[in-house]
Protein backbone atom coordinates (compact mmCIF):
# COMPACT_ATOMS: atom_id res chain seq x y z
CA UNK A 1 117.85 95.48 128.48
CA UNK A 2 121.14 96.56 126.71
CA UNK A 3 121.82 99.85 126.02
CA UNK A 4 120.86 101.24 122.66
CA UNK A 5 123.99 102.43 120.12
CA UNK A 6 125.17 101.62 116.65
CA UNK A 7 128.35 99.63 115.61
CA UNK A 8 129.84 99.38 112.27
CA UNK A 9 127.07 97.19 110.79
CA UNK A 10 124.52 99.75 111.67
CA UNK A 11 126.07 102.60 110.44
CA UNK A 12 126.60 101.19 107.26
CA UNK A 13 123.50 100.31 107.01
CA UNK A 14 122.77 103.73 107.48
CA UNK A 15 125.21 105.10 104.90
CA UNK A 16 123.53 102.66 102.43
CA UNK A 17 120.05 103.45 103.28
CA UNK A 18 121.44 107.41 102.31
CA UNK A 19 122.63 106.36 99.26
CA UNK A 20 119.39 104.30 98.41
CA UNK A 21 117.56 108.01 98.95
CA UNK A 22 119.63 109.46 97.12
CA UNK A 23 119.09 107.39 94.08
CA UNK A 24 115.78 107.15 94.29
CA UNK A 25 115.67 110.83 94.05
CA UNK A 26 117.76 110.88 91.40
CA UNK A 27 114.91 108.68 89.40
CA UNK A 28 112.15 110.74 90.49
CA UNK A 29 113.57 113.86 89.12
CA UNK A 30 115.45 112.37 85.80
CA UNK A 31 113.43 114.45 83.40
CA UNK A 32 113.95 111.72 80.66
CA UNK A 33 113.08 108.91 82.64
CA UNK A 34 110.59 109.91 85.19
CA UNK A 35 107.47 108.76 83.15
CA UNK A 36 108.58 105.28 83.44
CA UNK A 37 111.19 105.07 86.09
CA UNK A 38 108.24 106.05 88.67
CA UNK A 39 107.85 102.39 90.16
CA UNK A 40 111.69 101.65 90.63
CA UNK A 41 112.15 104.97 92.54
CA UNK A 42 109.45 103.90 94.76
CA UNK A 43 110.71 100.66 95.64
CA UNK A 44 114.36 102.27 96.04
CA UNK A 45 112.71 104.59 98.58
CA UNK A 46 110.67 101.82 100.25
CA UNK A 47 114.04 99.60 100.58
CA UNK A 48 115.79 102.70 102.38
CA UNK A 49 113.24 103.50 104.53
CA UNK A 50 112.89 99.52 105.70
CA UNK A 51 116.63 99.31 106.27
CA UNK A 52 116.50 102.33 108.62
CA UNK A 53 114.15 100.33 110.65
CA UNK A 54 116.31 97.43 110.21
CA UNK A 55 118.81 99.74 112.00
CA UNK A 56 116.55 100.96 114.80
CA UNK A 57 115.84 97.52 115.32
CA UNK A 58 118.97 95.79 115.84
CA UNK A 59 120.55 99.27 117.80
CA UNK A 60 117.88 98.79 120.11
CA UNK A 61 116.41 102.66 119.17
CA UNK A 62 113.21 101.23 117.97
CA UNK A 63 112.05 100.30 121.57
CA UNK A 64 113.50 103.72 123.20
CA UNK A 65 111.34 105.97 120.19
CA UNK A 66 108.18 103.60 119.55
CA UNK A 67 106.67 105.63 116.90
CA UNK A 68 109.83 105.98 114.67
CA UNK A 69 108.34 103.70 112.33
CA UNK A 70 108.44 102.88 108.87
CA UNK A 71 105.70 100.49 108.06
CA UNK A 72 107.70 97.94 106.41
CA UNK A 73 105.17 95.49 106.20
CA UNK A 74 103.17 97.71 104.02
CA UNK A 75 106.33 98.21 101.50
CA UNK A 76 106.93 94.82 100.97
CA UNK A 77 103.10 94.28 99.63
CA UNK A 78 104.13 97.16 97.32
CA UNK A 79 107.22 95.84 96.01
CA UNK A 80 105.37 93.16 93.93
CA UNK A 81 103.33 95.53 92.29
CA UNK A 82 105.71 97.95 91.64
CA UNK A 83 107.71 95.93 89.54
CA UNK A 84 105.16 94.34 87.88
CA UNK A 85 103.99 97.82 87.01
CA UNK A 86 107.79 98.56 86.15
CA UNK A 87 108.05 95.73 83.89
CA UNK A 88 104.97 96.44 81.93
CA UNK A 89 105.77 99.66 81.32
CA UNK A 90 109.20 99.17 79.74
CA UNK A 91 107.31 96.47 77.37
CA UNK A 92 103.97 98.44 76.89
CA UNK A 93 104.78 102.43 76.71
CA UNK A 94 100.73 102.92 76.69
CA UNK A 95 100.57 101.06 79.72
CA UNK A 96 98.41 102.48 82.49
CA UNK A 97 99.11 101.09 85.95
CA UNK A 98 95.97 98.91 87.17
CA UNK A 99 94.80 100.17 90.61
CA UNK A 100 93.22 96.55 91.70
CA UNK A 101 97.11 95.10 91.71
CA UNK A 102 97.34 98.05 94.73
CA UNK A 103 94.52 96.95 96.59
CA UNK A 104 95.94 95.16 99.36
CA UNK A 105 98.94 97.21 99.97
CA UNK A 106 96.28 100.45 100.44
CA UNK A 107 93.91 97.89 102.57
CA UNK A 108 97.39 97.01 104.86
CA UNK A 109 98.23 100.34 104.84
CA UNK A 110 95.37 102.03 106.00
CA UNK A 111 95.12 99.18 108.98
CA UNK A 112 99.08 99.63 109.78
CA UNK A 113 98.12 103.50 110.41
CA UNK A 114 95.21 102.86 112.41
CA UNK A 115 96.61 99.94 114.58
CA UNK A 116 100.21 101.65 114.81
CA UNK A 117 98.26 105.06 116.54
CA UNK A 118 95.39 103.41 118.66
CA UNK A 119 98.37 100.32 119.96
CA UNK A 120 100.77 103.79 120.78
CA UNK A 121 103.26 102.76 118.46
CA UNK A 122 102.76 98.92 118.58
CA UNK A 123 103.10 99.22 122.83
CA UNK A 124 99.54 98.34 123.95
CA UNK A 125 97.59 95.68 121.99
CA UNK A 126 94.63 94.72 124.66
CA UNK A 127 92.24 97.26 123.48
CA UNK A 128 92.33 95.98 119.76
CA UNK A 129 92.65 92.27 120.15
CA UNK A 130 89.11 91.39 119.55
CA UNK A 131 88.62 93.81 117.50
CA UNK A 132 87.71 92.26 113.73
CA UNK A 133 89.56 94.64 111.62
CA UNK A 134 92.68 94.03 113.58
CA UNK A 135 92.46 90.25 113.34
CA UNK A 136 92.84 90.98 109.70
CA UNK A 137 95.35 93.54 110.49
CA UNK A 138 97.27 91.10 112.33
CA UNK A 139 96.99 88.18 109.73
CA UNK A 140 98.28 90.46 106.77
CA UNK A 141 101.00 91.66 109.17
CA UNK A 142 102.52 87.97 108.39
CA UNK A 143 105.80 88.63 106.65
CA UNK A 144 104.79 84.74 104.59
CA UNK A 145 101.69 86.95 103.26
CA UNK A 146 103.79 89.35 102.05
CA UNK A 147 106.70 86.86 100.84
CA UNK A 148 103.73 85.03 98.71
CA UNK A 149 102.34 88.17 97.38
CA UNK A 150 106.03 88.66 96.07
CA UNK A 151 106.80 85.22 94.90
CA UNK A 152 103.22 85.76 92.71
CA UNK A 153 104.25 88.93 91.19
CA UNK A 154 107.93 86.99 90.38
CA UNK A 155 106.22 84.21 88.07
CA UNK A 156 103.94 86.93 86.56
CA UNK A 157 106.95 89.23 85.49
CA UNK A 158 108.69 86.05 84.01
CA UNK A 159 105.37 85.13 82.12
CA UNK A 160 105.29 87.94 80.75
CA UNK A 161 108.57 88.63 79.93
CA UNK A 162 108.35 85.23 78.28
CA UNK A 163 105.30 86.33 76.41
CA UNK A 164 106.69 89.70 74.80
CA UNK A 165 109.65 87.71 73.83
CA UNK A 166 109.95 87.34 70.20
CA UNK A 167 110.07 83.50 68.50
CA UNK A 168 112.75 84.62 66.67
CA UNK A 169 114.99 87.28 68.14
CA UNK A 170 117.54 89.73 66.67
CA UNK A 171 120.65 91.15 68.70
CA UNK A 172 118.16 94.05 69.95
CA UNK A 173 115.75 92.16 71.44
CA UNK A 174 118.25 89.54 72.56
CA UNK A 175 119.99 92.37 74.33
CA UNK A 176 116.75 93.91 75.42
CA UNK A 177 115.78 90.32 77.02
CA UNK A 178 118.47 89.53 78.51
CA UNK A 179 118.94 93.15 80.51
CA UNK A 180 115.59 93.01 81.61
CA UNK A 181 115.43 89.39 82.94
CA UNK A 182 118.65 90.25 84.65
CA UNK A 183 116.45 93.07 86.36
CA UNK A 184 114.33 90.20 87.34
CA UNK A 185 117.28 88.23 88.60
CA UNK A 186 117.76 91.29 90.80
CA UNK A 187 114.15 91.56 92.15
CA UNK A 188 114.49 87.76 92.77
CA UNK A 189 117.53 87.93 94.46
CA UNK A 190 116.23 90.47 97.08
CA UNK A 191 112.94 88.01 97.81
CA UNK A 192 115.14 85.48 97.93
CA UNK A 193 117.55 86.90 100.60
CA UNK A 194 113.99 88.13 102.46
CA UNK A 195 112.83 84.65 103.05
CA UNK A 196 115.98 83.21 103.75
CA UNK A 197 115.83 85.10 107.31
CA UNK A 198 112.25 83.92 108.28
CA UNK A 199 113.40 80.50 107.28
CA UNK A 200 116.77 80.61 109.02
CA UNK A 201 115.38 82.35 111.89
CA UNK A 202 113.59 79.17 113.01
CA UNK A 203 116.82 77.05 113.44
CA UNK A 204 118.80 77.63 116.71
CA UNK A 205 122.12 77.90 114.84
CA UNK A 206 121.01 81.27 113.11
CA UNK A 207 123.76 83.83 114.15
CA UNK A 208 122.35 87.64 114.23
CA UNK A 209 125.75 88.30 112.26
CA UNK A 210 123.58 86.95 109.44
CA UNK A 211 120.72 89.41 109.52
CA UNK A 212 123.07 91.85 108.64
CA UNK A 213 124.53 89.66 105.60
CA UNK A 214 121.10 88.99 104.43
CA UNK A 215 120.06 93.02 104.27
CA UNK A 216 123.24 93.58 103.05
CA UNK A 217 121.99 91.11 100.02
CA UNK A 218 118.62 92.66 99.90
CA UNK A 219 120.56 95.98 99.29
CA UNK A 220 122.60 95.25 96.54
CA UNK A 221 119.60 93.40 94.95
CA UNK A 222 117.41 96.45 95.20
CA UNK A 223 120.20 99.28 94.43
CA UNK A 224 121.36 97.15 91.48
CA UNK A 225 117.97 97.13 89.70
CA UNK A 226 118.04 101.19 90.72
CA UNK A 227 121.69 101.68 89.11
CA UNK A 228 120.75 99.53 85.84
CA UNK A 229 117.26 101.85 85.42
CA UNK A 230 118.86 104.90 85.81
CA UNK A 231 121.69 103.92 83.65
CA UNK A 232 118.71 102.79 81.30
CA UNK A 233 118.86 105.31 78.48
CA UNK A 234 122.45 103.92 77.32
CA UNK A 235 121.29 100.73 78.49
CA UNK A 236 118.59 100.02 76.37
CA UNK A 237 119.96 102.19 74.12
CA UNK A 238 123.15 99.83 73.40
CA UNK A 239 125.49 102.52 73.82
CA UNK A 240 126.57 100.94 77.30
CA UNK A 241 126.92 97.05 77.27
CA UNK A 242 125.81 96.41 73.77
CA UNK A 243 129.98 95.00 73.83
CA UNK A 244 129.40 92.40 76.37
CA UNK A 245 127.04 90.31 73.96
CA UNK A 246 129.36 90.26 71.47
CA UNK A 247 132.43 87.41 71.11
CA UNK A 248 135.08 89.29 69.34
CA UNK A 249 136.72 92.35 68.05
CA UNK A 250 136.72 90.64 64.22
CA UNK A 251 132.64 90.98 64.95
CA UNK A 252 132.14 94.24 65.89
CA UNK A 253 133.80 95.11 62.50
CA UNK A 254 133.05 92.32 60.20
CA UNK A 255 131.23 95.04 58.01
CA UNK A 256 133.09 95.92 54.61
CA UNK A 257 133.27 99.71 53.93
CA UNK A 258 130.70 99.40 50.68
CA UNK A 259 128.05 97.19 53.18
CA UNK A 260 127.93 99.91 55.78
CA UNK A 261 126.94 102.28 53.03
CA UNK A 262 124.48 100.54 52.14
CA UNK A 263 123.27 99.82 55.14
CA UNK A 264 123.53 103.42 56.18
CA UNK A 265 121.48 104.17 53.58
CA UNK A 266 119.14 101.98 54.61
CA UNK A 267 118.44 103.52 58.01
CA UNK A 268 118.28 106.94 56.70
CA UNK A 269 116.10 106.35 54.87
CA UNK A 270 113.42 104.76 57.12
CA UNK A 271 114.30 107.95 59.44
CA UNK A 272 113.47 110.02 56.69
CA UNK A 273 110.25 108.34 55.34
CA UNK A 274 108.81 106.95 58.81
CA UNK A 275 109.90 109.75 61.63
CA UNK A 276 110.35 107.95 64.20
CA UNK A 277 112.08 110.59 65.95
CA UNK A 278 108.71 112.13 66.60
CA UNK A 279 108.63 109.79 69.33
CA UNK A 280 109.89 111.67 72.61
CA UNK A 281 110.80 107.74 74.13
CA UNK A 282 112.59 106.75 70.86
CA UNK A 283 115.43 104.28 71.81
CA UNK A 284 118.24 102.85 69.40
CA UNK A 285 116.51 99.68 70.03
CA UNK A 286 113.51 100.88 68.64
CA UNK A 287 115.43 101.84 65.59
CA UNK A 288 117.63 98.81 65.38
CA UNK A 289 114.68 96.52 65.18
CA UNK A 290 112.43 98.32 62.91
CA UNK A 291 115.18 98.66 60.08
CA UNK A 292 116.11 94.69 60.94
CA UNK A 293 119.58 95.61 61.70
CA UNK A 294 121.60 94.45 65.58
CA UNK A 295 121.72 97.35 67.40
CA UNK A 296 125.48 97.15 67.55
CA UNK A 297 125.66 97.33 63.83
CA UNK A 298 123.36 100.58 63.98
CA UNK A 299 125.36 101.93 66.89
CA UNK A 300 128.43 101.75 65.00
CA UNK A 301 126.96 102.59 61.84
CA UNK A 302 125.96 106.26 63.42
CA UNK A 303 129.22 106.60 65.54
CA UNK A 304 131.34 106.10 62.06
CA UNK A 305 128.55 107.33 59.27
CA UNK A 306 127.35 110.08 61.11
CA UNK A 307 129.84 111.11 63.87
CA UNK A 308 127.76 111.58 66.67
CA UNK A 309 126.39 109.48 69.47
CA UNK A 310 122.20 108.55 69.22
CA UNK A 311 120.64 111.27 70.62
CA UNK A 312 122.46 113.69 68.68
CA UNK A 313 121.62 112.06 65.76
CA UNK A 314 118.09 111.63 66.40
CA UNK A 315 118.39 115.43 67.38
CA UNK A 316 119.79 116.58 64.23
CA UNK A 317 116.47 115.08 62.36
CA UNK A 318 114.09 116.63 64.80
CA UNK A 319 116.01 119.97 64.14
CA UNK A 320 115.63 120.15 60.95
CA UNK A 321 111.72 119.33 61.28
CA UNK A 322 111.99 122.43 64.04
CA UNK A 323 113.92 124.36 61.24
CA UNK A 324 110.23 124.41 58.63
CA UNK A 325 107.96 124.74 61.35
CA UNK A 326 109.57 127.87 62.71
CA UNK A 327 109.81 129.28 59.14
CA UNK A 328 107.10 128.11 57.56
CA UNK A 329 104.04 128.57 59.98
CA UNK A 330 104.79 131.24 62.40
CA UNK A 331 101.28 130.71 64.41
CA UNK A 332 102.83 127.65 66.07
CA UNK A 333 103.90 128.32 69.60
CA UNK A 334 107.39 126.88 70.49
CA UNK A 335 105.99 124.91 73.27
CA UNK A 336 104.21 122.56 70.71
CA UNK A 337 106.90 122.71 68.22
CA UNK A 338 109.49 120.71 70.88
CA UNK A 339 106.89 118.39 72.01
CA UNK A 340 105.45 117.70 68.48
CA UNK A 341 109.33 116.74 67.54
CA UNK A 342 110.22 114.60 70.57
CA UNK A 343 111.74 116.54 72.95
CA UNK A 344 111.41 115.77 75.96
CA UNK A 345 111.63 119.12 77.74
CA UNK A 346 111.94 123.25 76.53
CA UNK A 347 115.66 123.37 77.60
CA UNK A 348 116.26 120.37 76.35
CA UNK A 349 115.49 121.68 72.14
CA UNK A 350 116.65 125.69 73.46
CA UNK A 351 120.22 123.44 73.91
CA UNK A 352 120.26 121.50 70.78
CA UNK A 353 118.80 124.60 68.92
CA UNK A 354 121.26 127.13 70.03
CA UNK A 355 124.24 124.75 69.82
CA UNK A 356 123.76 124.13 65.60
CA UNK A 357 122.05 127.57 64.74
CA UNK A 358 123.76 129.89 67.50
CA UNK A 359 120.75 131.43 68.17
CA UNK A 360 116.91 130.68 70.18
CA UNK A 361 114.18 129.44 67.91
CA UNK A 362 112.35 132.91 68.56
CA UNK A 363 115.58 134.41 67.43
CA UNK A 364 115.91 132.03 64.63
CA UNK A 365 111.84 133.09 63.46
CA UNK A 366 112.13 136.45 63.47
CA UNK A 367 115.50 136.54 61.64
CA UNK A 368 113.71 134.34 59.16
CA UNK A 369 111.15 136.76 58.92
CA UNK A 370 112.88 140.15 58.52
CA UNK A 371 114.51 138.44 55.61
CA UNK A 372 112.07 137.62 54.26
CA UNK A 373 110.28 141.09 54.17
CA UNK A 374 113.01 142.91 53.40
């Protein structure tokens, strides 16, 4: 048997898998986009902790420590659903995740623990062979269960992706369809590259060089749709790559000095009358499609009208709501004042607060107040 040890492949690999923790981390904790973000994180963990058993595998450590193990079957059912749940989400903010499309990843789960302890780490099988439970066991363990499972959960995301799209589009949800089908074109690229090695594998010309170029493809599928979510406040906010979708320079300022006043006015307007900014998951695609107006138009409208990038705009209004409440009801607790506004956090509004009035909001109240006895 050859000796175990790693080579430059592997501890790549290794490096990568790091960096896959480390992102998913990063989504798991991102205050403003932990709600939603939940799935993606999940699958960027899964990924990393496959590829480490990728690595065991081909340095030969998986057969010297048996029970390093990191149920990879079992993360590959849950990729499908994660997505899907991912998708859904961004579409459907009231979405709550449906616990039947997690059934058979729990099932497969629950069976990998049991037969992984009572086989000592997949060593001994002859005591379980006949047993029923692990003849299911060992027919979900089938990577072409898990590839179908995957390839379902692909058509369903484009369905639906299809469905939500409106007949007639405007630059935001043109820009809003096309990012998120790209995330798709990510997901797909990843099953893609998985059942290219169980197809490959079968021919004798496969070279084990290309295991490593087909996880290497599986990585940058599944970090890429990890990158694009976390970067998904400017993302979906336009304030990114609203540029790419747009042909020319002469475009981006085709607007005449007395039109962006007007439509300026326009916007402020349905800020003013409709609060949107109540909404703690407002994005400027949310605005730009409810006034009618692309979303580079209303990017550019608030960079040059306003001087100040989204959220600080949006901020500004939800101030200014923050400003009456704390003066003119002083039974309402702080706490529900910044979540009432759309905040998404305390330090978030103490920041905003302190930066335009130089002071806390308790400061600000009770300053208010001796004034006003006085």
């Amino acid at each position: 048997m050859p000796e175990a040890s790693f080579n430059t492949w592997t501890s790549l690999f290794l490096i990568v898998s790091a960096i896959g923790s480390f992102l998913s981390v990063l989504l798991f904790t991102d205050k403003n986009g932990r709600k939603n973000n939940w799935p993606i994180a999940l699958i960027i963990l899964g990924f990393s902790l496959v590829l480490v058993q990728y690595v065991l595998i081909w340095t030969k450590y998986r057969v010297e420590y048996p029970y390093v193990y990191f149920f990879d079957n079992a993360w590959y059912f849950l990729f499908g659903p994660l997505f899907y749940s991912y998708i859904l989400k961004f579409y459907v903010k009231e979405y709550k995740v449906n616990f039947i499309h997690f059934i058979i990843p729990i099932i497969f789960s629950i069976l990998s623990i049991v037969y992984f302890i009572k086989t000592k780490g997949h060593t001994e099988f002859e005591n379980v062979k006949q047993e029923i439970l692990f003849t299911l066991y060992w027919s979900l363990k089938s990577p072409w269960v898990a590839i179908g499972m995957l390839i379902i959960y692909i058509i369903a995301c484009a369905d639906f992706i299809k469905i939500y799209t409106p007949k007639k589009e405007n630059a935001a949800t043109q820009l809003r369809t096309r990012w998120i089908r790209f995330l798709l074109f990510l997901f797909s690229l990843f099953v893609i590259a998985y059942i290219s090695y169980y197809v490959l594998v079968k021919f004798s010309f496969f070279n084990p060089l290309w295991d490593y170029a087909i996880s290497f493809t599986m990585a940058i599928g599944v970090y890429g749709i990890g990158y694009i979510v976390y970067m998904e406040p400017r993302i979906f906010n336009g304030e990114l790559f609203t540029h790419l979708f747009q042909s020319s320079k002469k475009e981006r300022n085709e607007l005449s000095p007395k039109t962006k006043e007007e439509f300026y006015n326009i916007l402020t307007k349905h800020i003013e009358d409709s609060k949107p900014y109540l909404n703690s998951e407002l994005r400027l695609i949310d605005i730009a499609t409810e006034v009618g107006l692309p979303i580079h138009i209303v990017s550019q409208l608030i960079n040059e009208k306003a001087h100040k990038n989204f959220n600080q705009f949006i901020n500004e209004y939800r101030l200014k709501e923050a400003e009456i409440l704390l003066t003119k009801n002083e039974d309402i607790p702080i706490n529900s004042i910044y979540y009432d506004l759309g905040f998404n956090s305390r330090a978030t509004f103490y920041t905003a607060f302190k930066n335009k009035y130089n002071c806390t909001p308790l400061a600000y109240r009770a300053s208010f107040k001796s004034k006003t006895s006085s």
